[in-house]
Protein backbone atom coordinates (compact mmCIF):
# COMPACT_ATOMS: atom_id res chain seq x y z
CA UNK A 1 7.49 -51.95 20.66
CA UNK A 2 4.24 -50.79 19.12
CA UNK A 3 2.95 -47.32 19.84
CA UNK A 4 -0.53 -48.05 21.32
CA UNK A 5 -4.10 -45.90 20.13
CA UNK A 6 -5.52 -45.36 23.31
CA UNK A 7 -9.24 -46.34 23.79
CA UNK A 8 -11.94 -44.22 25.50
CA UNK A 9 -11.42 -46.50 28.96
CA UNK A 10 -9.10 -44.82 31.10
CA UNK A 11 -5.94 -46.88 31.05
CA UNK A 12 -2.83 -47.00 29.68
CA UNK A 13 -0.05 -49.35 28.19
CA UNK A 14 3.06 -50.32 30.90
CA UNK A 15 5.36 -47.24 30.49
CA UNK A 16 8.36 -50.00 29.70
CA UNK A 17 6.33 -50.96 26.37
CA UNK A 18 7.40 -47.56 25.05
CA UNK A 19 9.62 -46.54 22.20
CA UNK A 20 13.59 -45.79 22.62
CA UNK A 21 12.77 -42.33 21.83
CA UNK A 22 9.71 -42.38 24.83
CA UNK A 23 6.82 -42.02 22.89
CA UNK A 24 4.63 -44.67 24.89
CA UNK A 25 0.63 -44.22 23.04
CA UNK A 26 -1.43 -42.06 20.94
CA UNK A 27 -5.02 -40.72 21.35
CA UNK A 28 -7.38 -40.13 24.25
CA UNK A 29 -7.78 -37.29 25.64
CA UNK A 30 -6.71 -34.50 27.99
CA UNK A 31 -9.26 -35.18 31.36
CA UNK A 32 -8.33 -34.96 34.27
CA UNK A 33 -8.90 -38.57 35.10
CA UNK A 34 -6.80 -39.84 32.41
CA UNK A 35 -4.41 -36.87 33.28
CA UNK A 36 -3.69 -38.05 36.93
CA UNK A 37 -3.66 -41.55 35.68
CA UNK A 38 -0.79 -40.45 33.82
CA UNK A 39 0.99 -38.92 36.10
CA UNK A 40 0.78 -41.66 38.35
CA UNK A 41 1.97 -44.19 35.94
CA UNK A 42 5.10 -42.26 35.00
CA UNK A 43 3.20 -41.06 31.71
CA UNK A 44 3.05 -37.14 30.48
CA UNK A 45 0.90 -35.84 27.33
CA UNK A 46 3.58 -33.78 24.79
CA UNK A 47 2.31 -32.87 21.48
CA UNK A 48 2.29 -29.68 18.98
CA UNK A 49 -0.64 -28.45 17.83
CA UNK A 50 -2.85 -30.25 14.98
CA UNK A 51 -1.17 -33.45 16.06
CA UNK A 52 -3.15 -36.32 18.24
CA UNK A 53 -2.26 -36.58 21.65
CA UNK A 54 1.13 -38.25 21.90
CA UNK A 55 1.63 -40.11 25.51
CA UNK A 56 5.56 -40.22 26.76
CA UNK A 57 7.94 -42.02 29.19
CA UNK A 58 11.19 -41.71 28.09
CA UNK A 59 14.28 -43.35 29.56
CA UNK A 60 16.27 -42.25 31.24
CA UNK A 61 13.72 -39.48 33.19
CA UNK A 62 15.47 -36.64 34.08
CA UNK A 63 15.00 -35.15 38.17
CA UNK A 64 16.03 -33.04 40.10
CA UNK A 65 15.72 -33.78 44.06
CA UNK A 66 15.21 -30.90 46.26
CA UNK A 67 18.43 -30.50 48.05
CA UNK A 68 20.89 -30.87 44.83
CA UNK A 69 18.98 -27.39 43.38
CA UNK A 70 22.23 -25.45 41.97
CA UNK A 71 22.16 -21.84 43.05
CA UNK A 72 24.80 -19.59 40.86
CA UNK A 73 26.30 -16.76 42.35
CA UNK A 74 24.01 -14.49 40.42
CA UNK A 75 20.97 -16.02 41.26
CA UNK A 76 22.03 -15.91 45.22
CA UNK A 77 22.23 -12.61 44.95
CA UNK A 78 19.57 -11.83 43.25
CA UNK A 79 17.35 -13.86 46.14
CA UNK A 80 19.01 -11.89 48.75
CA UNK A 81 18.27 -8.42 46.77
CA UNK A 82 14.50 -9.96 47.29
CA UNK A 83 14.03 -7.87 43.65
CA UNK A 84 10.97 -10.69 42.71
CA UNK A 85 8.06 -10.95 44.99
CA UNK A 86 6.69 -14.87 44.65
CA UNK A 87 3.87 -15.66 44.99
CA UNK A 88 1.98 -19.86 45.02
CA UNK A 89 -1.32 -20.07 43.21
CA UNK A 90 -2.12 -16.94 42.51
CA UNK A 91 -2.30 -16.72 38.70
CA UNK A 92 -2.43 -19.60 37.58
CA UNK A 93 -4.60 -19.39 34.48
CA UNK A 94 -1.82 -16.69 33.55
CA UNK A 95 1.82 -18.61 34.10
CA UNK A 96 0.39 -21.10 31.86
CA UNK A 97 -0.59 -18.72 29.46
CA UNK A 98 2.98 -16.93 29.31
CA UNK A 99 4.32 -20.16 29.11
CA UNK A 100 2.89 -20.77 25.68
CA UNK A 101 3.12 -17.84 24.46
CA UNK A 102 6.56 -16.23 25.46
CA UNK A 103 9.08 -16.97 23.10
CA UNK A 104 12.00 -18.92 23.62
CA UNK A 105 15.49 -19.10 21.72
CA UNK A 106 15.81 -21.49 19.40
CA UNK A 107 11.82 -23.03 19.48
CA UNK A 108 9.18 -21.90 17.34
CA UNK A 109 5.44 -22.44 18.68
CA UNK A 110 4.63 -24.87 21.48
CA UNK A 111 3.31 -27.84 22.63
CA UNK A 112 0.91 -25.82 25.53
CA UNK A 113 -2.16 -25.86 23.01
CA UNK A 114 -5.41 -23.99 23.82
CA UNK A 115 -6.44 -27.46 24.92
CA UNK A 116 -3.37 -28.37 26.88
CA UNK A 117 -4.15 -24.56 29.05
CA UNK A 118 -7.81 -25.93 29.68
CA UNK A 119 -6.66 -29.08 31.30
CA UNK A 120 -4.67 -28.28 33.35
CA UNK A 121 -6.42 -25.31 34.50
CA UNK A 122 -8.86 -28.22 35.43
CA UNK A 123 -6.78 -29.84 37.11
CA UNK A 124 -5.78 -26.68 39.48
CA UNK A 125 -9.44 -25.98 39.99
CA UNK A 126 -9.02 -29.71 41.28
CA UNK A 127 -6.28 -28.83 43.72
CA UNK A 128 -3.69 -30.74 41.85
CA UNK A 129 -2.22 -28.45 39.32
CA UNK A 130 0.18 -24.98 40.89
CA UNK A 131 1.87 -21.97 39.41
CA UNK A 132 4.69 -20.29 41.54
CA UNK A 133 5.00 -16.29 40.40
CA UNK A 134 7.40 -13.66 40.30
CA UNK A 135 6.19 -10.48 40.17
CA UNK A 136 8.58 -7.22 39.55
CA UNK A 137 6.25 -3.60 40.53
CA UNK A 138 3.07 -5.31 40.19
CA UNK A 139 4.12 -7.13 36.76
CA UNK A 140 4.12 -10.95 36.36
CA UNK A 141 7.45 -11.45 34.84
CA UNK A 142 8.24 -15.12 35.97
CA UNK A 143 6.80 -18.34 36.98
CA UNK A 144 6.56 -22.01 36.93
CA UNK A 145 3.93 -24.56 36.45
CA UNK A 146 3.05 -28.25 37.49
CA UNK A 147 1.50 -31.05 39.07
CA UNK A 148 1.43 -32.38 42.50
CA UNK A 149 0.39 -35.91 43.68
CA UNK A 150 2.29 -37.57 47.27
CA UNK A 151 5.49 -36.36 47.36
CA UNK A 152 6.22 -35.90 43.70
CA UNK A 153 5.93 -32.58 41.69
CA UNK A 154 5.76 -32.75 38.11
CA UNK A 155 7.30 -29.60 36.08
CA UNK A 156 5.70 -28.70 33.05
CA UNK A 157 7.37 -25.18 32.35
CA UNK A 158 8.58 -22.08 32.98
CA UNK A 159 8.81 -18.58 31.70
CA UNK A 160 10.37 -15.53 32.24
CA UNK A 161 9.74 -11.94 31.02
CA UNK A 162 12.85 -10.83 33.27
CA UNK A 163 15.97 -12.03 33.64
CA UNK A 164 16.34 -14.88 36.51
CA UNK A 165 12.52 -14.25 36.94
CA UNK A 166 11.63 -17.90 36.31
CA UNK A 167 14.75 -19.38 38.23
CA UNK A 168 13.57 -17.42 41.28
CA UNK A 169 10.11 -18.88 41.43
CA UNK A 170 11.70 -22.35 40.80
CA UNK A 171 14.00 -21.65 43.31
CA UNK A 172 11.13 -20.67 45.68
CA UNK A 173 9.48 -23.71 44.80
CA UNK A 174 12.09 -25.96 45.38
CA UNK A 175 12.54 -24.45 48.81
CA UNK A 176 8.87 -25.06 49.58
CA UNK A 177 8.95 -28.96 48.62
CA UNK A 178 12.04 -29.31 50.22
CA UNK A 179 10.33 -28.42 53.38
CA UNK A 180 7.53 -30.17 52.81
CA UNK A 181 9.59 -33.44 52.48
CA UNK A 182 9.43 -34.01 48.84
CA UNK A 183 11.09 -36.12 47.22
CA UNK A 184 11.59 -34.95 43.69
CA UNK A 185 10.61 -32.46 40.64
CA UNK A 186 9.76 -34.81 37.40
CA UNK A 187 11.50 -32.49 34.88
CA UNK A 188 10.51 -35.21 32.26
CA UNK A 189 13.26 -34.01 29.33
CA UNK A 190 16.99 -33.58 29.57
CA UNK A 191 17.92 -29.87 28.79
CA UNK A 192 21.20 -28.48 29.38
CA UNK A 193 19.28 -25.58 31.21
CA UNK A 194 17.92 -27.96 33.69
CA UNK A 195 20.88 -30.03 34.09
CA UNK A 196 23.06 -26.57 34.92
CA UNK A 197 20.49 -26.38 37.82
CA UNK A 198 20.73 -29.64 39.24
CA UNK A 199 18.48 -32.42 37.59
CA UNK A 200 20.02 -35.50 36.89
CA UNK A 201 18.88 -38.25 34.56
CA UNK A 202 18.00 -41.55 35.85
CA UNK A 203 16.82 -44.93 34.09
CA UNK A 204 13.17 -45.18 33.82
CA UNK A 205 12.75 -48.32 35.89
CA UNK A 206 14.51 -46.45 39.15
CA UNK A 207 12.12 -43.43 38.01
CA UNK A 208 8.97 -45.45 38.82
CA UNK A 209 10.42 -46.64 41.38
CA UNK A 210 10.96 -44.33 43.71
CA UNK A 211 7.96 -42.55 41.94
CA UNK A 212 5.72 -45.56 43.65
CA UNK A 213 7.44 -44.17 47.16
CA UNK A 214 6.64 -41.08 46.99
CA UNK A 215 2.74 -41.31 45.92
CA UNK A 216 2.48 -43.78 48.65
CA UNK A 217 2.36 -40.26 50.40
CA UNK A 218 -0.93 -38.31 50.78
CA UNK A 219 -1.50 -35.53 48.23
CA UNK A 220 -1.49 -31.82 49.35
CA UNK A 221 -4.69 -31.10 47.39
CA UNK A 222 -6.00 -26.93 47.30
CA UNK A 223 -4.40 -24.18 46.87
CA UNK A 224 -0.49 -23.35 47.79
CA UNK A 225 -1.27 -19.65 48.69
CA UNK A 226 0.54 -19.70 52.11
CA UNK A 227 3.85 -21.30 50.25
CA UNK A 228 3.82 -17.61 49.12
CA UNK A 229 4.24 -14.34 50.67
C-alpha cells in the first residue's frame, strides 16, 4: 500500500490501506478537527521531532478492557496504603509536560513535541482530552494522559517521578471507566509493560469494530474533576 500525503481537507485514507508496519499517511496537521477525526477512524499522530506528521493504525491494536486491568501484589498494596492522592483534570498542561520530558530507560527524546503538548492541550480545553494525577506531599509524581470520545479512551502516556506513581493513576483511571461502562483503553502499541498489566492485542479489523460500538455512545465532554478526590 502507498503511504498517503494528506491534503488540507480534513479526511483521511481507510485505516486498512496502511502499511504492515501501521504507518497509514503523512502530513496535515495537529487540529483538533483532524485530531478527533482520527481518533474516530482508528488513526493516531506518532512522530519525533523535525519529522512530518506520520498518521498510524497498526495491526494488530493493542487494548486493554477495563475489567482484565492486572493488579500485582505490590501495586494492591500500595492502593490500600492510599500513599498517592489522584486527582482527574487537574494539571493537565503539566502530565503532558512530564511525559515528554521525564526520561525513560532505554528511549532517548520523544515523540510529545512542543506541537504535539499544544494540541492536545486544545483538545482538553475542548473537553475531550484528560490527565489522571498522583500527587505524593503536594508533588506531582505520576499521571496519565488521553482522549475520550463514547465509550472509548485513548492512552497516549504515562509518567512517573515515583515508583508505581503512574500505575496508580492508571489504575484509578481504569476504575473510573469501568464504572462508567467503558468499553476499552486504546493503548495503540504493544509493550511488554502494558501487556504485564492487562492489554491484549487484537487484529485491526475487530479494533474498529467494536471501536464503531462504543462511539455509538455519547461523549462525556468537560472536565473529569469529580472522578478525583
Amino acid at each position: 500500500m502507498p503511504v498517503y500525503r494528506l491534503i488540507d481537507e480534513v479526511v483521511f485514507p481507510p485505516p486498512d490501506h496502511a502499511e504492515p508496519d501501521g504507518l497509514l499517511a503523512i502530513g496535515g496537521d495537529l487540529s483538533s478537527e483532524r485530531l478527533l477525526l482520527a481518533y474516530k477512524l482508528g488513526i493516531f499522530p506518532w512522530y519525533a521531532e523535525g519529522q512530518p506528521i506520520l498518521w498510524w493504525s497498526p495491526d494488530p491494536r493493542l487494548i486493554l478492557e477495563p475489567d482484565k486491568l492486572h493488579i500485582s501484589r505490590r501495586l494492591h498494596q500500595t492502593l490500600k496504603k492510599g500513599l498517592f492522592r489522584v486527582t482527574f483534570d487537574r494539571a493537565f498542561a503539566s502530565v503532558i509536560q512530564a511525559c515528554a520530558t521525564v526520561r525513560r530507560k532505554g528511549q532517548d527524546g520523544t515523540w510529545i513535541t512542543p506541537e504535539m503538548q499544544k494540541a492536545y492541550v486544545r483538545l482538553h480545553q475542548l473537553g475531550f482530552a484528560h490527565s489522571v494525577e498522583s500527587w505524593f506531599k503536594e508533588e506531582l509524581v505520576g499521571g496519565v494522559y488521553g482522549v475520550s470520545l463514547g465509550r472509548c479512551f485513548f492512552g497516549e502516556s504515562m509518567f512517573s517521578r515515583k515508583a508505581d506513581a503512574s500505575k496508580v493513576a492508571l489504575a484509578t483511571l481504569v476504575q473510573q471507566l469501568k464504572a462508567w461502562g467503558f468499553h476499552m483503553i486504546d493503548a495503540q502499541v504493544t509493550t511488554q509493560h502494558l501487556i504485564s498489566l492487562g492489554a491484549k492485542e487484537i487484529p485491526r479489523s475487530l479494533f474498529l469494530r467494536r471501536l464503531k460500538k462504543a462511539l455509538s455512545f455519547p461523549t462525556m465532554k468537560g472536565k473529569w474533576e469529580n472522578g478525583g478526590s
